[in-house]
PDB file of N, CA and C in Angstrom:
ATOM      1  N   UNK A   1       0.839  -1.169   0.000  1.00  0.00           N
ATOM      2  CA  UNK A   1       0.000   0.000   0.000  1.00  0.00           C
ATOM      3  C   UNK A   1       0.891   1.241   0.000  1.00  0.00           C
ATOM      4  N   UNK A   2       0.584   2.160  -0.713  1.00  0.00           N
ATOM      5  CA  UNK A   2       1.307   3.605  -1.306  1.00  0.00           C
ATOM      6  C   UNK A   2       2.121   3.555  -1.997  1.00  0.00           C
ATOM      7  N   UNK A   3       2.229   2.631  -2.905  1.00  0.00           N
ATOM      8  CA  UNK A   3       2.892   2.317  -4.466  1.00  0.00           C
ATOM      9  C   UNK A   3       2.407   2.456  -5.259  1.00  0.00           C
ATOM     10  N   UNK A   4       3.037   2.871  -6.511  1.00  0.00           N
ATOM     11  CA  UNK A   4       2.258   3.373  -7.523  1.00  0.00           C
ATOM     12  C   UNK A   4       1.418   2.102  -8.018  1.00  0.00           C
ATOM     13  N   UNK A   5       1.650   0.788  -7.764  1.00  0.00           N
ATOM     14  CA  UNK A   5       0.812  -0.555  -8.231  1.00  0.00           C
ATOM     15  C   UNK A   5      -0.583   0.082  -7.407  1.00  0.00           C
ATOM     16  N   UNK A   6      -0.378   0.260  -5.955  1.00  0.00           N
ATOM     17  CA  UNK A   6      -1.629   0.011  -4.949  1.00  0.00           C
ATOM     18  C   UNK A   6      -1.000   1.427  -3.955  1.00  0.00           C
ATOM     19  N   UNK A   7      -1.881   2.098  -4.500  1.00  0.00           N
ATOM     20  CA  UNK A   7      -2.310   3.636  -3.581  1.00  0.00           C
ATOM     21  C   UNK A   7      -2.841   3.524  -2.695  1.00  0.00           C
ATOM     22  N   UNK A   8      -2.230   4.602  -1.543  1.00  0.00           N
ATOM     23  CA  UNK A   8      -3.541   4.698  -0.475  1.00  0.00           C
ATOM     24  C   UNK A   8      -4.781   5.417  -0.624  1.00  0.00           C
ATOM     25  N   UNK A   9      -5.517   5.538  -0.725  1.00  0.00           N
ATOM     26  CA  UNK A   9      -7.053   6.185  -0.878  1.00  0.00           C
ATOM     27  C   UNK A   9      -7.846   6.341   0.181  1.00  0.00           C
ATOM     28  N   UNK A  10      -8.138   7.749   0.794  1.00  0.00           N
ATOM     29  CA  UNK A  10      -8.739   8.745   1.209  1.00  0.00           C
ATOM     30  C   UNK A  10      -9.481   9.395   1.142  1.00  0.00           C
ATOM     31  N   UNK A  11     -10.607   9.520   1.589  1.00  0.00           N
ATOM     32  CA  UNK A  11     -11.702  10.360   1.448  1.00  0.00           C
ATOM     33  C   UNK A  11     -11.929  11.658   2.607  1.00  0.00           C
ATOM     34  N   UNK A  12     -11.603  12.669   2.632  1.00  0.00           N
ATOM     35  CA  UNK A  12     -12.163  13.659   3.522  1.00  0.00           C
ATOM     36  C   UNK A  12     -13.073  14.997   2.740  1.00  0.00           C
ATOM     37  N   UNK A  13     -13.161  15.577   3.931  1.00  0.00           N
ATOM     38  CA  UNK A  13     -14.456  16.545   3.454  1.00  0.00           C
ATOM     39  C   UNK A  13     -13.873  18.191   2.992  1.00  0.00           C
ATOM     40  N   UNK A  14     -12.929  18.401   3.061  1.00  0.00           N
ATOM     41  CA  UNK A  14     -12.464  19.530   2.644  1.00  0.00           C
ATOM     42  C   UNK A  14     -10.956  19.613   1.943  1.00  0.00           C
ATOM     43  N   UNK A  15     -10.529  20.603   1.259  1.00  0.00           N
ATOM     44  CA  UNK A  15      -8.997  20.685  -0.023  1.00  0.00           C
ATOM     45  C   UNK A  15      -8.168  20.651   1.096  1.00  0.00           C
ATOM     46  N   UNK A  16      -8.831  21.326   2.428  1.00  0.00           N
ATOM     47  CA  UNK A  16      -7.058  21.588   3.165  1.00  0.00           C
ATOM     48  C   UNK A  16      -6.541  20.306   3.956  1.00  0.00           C
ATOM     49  N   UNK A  17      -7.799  19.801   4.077  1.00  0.00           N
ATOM     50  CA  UNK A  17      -7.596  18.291   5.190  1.00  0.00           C
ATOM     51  C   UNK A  17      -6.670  17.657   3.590  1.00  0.00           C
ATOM     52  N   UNK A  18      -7.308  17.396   3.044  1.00  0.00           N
ATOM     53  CA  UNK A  18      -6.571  16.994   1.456  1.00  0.00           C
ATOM     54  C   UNK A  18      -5.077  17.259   1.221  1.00  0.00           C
ATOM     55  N   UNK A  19      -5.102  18.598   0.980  1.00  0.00           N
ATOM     56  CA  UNK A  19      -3.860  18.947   0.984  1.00  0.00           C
ATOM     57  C   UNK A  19      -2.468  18.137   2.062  1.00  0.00           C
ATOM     58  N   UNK A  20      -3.652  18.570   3.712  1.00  0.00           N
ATOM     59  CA  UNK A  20      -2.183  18.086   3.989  1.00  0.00           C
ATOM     60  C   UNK A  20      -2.100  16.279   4.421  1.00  0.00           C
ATOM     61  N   UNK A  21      -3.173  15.480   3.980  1.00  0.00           N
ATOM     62  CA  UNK A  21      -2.778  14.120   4.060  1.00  0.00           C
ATOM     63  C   UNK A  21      -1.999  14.158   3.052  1.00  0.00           C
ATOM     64  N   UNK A  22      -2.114  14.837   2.086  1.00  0.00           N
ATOM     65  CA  UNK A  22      -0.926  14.584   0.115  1.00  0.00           C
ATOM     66  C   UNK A  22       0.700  15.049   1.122  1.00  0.00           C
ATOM     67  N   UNK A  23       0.400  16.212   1.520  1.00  0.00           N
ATOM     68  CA  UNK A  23       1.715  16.458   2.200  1.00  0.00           C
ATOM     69  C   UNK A  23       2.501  15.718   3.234  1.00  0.00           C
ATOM     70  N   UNK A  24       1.729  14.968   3.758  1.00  0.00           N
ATOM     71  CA  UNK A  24       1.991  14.130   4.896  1.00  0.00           C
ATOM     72  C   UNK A  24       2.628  12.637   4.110  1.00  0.00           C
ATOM     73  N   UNK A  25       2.084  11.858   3.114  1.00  0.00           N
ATOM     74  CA  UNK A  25       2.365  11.290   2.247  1.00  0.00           C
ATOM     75  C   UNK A  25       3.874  11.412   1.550  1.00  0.00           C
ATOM     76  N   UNK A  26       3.664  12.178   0.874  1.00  0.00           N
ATOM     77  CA  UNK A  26       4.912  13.190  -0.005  1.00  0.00           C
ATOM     78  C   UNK A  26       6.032  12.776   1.004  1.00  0.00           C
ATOM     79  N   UNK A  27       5.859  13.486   2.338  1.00  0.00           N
ATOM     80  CA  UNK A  27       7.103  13.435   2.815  1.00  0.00           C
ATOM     81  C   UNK A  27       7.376  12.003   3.316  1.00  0.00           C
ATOM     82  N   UNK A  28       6.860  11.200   3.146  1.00  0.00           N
ATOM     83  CA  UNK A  28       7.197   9.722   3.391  1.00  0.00           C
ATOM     84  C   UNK A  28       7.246   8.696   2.082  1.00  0.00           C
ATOM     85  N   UNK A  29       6.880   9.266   0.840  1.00  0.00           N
ATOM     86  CA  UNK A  29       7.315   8.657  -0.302  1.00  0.00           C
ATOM     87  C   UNK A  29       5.960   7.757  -0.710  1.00  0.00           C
ATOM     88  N   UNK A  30       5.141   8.255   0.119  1.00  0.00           N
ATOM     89  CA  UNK A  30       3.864   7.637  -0.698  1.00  0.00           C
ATOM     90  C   UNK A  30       3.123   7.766  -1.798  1.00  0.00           C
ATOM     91  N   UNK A  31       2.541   6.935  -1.789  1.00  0.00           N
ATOM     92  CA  UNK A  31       1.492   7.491  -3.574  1.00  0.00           C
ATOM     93  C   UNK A  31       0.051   7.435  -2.925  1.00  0.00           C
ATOM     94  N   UNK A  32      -0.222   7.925  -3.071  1.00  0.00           N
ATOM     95  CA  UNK A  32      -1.954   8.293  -2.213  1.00  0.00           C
ATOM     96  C   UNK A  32      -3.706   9.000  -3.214  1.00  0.00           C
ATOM     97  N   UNK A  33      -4.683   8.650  -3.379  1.00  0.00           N
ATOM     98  CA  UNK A  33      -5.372   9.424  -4.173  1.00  0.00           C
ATOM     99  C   UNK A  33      -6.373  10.219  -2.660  1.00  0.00           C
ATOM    100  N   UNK A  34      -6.484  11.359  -2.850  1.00  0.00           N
ATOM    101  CA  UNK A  34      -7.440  11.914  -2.037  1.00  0.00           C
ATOM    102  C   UNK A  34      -8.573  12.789  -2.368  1.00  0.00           C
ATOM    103  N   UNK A  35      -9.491  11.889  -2.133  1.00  0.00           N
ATOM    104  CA  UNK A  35     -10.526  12.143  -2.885  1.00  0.00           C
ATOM    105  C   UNK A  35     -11.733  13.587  -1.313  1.00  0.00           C
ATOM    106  N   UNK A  36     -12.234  14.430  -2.062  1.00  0.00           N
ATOM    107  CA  UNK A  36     -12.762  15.435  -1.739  1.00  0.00           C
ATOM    108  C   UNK A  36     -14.680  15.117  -1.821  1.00  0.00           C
ATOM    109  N   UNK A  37     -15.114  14.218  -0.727  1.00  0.00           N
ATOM    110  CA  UNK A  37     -16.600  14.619  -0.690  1.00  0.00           C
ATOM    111  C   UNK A  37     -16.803  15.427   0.737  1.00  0.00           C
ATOM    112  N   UNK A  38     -17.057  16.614   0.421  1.00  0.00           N
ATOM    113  CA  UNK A  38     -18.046  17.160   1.863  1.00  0.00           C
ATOM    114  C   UNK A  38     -19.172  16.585   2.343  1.00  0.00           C
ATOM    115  N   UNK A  39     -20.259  15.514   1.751  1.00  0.00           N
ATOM    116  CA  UNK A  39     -21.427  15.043   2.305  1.00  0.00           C
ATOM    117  C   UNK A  39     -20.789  13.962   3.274  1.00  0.00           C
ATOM    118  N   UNK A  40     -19.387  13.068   2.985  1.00  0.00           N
ATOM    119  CA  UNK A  40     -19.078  11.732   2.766  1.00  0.00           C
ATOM    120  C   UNK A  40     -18.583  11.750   4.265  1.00  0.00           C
ATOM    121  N   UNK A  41     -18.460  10.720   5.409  1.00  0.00           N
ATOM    122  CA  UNK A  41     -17.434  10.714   6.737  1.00  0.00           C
ATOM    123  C   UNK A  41     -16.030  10.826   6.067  1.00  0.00           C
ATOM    124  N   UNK A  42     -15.241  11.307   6.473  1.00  0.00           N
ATOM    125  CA  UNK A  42     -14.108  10.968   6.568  1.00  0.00           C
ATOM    126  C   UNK A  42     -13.281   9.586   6.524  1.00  0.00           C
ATOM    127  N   UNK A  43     -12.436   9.218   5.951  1.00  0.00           N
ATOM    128  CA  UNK A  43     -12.039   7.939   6.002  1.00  0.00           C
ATOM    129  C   UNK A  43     -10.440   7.938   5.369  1.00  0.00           C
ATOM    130  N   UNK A  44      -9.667   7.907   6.468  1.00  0.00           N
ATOM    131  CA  UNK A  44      -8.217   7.891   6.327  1.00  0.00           C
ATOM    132  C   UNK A  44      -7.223   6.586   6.629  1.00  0.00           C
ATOM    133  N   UNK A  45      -8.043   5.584   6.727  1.00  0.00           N
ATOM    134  CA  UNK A  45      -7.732   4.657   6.950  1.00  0.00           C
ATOM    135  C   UNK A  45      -6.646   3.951   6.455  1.00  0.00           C
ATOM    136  N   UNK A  46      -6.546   3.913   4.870  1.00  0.00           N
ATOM    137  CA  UNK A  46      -5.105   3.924   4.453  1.00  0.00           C
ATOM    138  C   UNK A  46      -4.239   4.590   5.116  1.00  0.00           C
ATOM    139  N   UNK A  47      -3.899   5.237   5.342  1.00  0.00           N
ATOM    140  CA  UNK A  47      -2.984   6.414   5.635  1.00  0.00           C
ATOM    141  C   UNK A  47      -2.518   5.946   7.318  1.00  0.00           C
ATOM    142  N   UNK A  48      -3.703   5.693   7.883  1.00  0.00           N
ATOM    143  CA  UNK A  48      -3.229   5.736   9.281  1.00  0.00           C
ATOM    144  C   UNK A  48      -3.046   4.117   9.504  1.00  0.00           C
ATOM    145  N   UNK A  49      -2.947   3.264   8.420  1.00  0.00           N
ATOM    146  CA  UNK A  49      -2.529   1.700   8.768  1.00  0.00           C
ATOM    147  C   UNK A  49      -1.081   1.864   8.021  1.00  0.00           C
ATOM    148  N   UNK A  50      -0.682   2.813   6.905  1.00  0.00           N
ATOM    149  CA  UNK A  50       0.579   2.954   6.836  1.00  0.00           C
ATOM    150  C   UNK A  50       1.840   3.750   7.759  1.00  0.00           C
ATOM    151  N   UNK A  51       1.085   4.843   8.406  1.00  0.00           N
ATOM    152  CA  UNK A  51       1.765   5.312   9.390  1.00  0.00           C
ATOM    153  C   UNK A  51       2.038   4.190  10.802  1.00  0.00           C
ATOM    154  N   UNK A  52       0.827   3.338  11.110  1.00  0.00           N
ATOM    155  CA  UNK A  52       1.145   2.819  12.061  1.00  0.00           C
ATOM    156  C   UNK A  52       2.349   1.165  11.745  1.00  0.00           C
ATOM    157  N   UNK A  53       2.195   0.801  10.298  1.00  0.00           N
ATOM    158  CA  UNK A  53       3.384   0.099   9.781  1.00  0.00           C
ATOM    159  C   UNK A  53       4.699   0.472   9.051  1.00  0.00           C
ATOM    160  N   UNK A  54       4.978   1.655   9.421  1.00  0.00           N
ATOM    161  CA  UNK A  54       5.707   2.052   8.773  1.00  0.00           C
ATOM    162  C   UNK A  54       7.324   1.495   9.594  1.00  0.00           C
ATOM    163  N   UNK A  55       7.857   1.291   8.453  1.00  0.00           N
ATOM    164  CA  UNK A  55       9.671   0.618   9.234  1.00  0.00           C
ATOM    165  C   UNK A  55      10.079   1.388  10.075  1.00  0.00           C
ATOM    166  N   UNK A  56      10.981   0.933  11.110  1.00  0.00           N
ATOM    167  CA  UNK A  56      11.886   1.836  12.193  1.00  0.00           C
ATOM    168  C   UNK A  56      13.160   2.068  11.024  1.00  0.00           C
ATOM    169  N   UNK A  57      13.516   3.794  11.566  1.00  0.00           N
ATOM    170  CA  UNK A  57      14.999   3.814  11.494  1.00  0.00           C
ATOM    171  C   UNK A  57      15.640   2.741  11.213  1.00  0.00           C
ATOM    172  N   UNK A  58      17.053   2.820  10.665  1.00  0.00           N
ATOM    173  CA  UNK A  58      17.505   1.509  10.834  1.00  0.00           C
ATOM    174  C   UNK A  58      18.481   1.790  11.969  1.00  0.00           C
ATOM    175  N   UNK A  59      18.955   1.142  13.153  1.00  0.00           N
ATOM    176  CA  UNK A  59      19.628   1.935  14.262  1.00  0.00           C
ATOM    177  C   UNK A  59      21.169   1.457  13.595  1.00  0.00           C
ATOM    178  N   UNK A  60      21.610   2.783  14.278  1.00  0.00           N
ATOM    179  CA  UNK A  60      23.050   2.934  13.614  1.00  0.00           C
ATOM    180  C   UNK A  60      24.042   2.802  14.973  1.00  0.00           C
ATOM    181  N   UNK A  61      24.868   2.079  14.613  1.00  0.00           N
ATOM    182  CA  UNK A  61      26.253   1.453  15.762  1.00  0.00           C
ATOM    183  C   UNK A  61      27.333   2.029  15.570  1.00  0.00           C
ATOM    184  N   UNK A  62      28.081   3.171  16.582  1.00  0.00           N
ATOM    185  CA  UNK A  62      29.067   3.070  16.189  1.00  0.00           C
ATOM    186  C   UNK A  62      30.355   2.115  16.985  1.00  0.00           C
ATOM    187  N   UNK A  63      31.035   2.090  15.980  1.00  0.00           N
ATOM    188  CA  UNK A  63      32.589   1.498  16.206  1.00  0.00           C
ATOM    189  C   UNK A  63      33.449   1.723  17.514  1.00  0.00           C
ATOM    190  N   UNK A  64      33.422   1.038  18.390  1.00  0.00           N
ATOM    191  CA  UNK A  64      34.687   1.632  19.422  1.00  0.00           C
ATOM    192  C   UNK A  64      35.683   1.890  19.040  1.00  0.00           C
ATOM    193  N   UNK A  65      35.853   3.296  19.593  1.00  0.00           N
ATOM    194  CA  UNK A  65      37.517   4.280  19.547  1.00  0.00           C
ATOM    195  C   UNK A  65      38.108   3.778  19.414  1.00  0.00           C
ATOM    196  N   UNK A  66      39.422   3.336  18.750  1.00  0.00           N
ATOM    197  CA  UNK A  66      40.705   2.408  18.381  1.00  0.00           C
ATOM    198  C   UNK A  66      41.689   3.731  19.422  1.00  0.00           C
ATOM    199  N   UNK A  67      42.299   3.223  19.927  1.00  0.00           N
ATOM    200  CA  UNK A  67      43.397   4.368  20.688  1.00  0.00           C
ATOM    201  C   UNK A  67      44.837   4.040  20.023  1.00  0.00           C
ATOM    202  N   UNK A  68      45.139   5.349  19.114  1.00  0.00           N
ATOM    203  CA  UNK A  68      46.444   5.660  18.640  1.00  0.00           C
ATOM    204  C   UNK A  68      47.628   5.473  19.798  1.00  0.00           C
ATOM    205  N   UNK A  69      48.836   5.385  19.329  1.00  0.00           N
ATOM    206  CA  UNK A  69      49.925   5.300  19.992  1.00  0.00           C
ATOM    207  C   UNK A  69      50.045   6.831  20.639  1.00  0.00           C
ATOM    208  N   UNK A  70      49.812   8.062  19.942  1.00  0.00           N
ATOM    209  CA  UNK A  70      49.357   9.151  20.388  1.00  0.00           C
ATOM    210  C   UNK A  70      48.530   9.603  20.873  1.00  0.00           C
ATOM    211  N   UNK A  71      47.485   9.050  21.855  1.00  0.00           N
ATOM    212  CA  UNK A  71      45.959   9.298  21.946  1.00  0.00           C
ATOM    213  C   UNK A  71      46.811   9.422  23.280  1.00  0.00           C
ATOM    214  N   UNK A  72      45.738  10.001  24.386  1.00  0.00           N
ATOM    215  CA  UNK A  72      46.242   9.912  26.051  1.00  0.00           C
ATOM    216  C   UNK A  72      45.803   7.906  26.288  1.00  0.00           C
ATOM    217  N   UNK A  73      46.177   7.851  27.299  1.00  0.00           N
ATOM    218  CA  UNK A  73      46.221   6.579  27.356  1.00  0.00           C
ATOM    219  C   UNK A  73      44.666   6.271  28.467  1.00  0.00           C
ATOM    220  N   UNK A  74      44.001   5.350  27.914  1.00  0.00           N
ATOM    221  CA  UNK A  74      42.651   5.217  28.229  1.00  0.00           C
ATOM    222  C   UNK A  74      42.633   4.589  30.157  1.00  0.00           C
ATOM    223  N   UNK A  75      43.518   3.850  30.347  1.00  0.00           N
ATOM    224  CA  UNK A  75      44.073   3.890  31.578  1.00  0.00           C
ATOM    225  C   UNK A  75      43.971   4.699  32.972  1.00  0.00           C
ATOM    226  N   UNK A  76      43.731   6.278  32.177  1.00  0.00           N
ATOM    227  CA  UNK A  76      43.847   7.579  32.636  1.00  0.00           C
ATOM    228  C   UNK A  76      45.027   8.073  33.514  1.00  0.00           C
ATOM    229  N   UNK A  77      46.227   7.355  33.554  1.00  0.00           N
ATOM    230  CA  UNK A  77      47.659   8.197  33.582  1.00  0.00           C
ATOM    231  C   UNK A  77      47.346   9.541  33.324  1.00  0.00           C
ATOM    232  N   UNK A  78      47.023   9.770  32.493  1.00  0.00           N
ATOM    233  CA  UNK A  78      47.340  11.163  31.508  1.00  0.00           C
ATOM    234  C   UNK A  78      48.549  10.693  30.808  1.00  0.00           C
ATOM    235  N   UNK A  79      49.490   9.796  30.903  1.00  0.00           N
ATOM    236  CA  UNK A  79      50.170   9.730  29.535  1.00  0.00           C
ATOM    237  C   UNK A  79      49.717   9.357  27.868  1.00  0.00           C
ATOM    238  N   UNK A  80      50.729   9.693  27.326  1.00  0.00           N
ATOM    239  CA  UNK A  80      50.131   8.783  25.768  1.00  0.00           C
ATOM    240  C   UNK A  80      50.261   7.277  25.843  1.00  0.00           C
ATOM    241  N   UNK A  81      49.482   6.968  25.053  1.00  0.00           N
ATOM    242  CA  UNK A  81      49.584   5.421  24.868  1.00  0.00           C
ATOM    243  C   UNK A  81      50.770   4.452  25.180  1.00  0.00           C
ATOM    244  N   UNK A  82      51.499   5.229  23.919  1.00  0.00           N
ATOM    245  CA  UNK A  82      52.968   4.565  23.196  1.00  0.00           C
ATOM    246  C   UNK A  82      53.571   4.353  24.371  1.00  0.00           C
ATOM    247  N   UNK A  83      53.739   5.641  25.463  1.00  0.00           N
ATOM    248  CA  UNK A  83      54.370   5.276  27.022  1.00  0.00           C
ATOM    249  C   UNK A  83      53.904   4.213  27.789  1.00  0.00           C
ATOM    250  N   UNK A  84      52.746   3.997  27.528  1.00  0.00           N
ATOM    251  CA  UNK A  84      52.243   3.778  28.943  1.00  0.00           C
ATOM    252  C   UNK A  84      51.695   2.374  28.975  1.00  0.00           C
ATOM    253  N   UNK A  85      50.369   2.196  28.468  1.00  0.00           N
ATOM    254  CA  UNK A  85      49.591   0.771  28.320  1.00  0.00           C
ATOM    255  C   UNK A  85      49.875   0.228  26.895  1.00  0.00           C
ATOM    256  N   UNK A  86      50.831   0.814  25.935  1.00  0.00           N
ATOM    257  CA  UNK A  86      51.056   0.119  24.977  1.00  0.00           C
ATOM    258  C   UNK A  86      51.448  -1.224  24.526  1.00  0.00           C
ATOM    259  N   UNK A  87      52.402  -1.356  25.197  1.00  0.00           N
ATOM    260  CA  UNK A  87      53.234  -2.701  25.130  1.00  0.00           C
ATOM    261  C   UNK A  87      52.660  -3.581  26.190  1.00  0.00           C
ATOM    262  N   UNK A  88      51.806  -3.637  26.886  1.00  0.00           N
ATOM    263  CA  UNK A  88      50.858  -4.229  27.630  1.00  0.00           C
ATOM    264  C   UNK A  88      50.487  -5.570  27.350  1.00  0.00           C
TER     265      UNK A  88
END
């Protein structure tokens, strides 16, 4: 759902509610038709079963610090490495 094969489809009652489900869409890469009846309920239902499936972030890891021969020495001497816990 929100591919150009299979759109989400929307019905609300006014251009601006319209407007900003298209905008809300847009910024998530959807394809959406939103259709404009004022007599009709509201019905956003696409929209709010894609927001509520939508993927996590992908979480990002970083790398532990590698400590240079020049770095202070992790130890906390306050010396550099090369002196201190290097040859360890």
């Amino acid at each position: 759902m929100g591919t150009k094969k299979k759109p989400a489809v929307v019905r609300v009652q006014t251009e601006e509610r319209a407007l900003e489900i298209t905008r809300l869409c847009d910024e998530h890469g959807w394809i959406v038709i939103a259709g404009v009846e004022p007599d009709e309920p509201e019905n956003i239902d696409d929209v709010k079963r894609l927001l509520k499936h939508r993927p996590a972030a992908p979480k990002t890891y970083a790398a532990p610090m590698k400590t240079g021969p020049n770095d202070y020495c992790p130890c906390g001497s306050g010396l550099k490495y090369k002196n201190c816990c290097m040859g360890k």
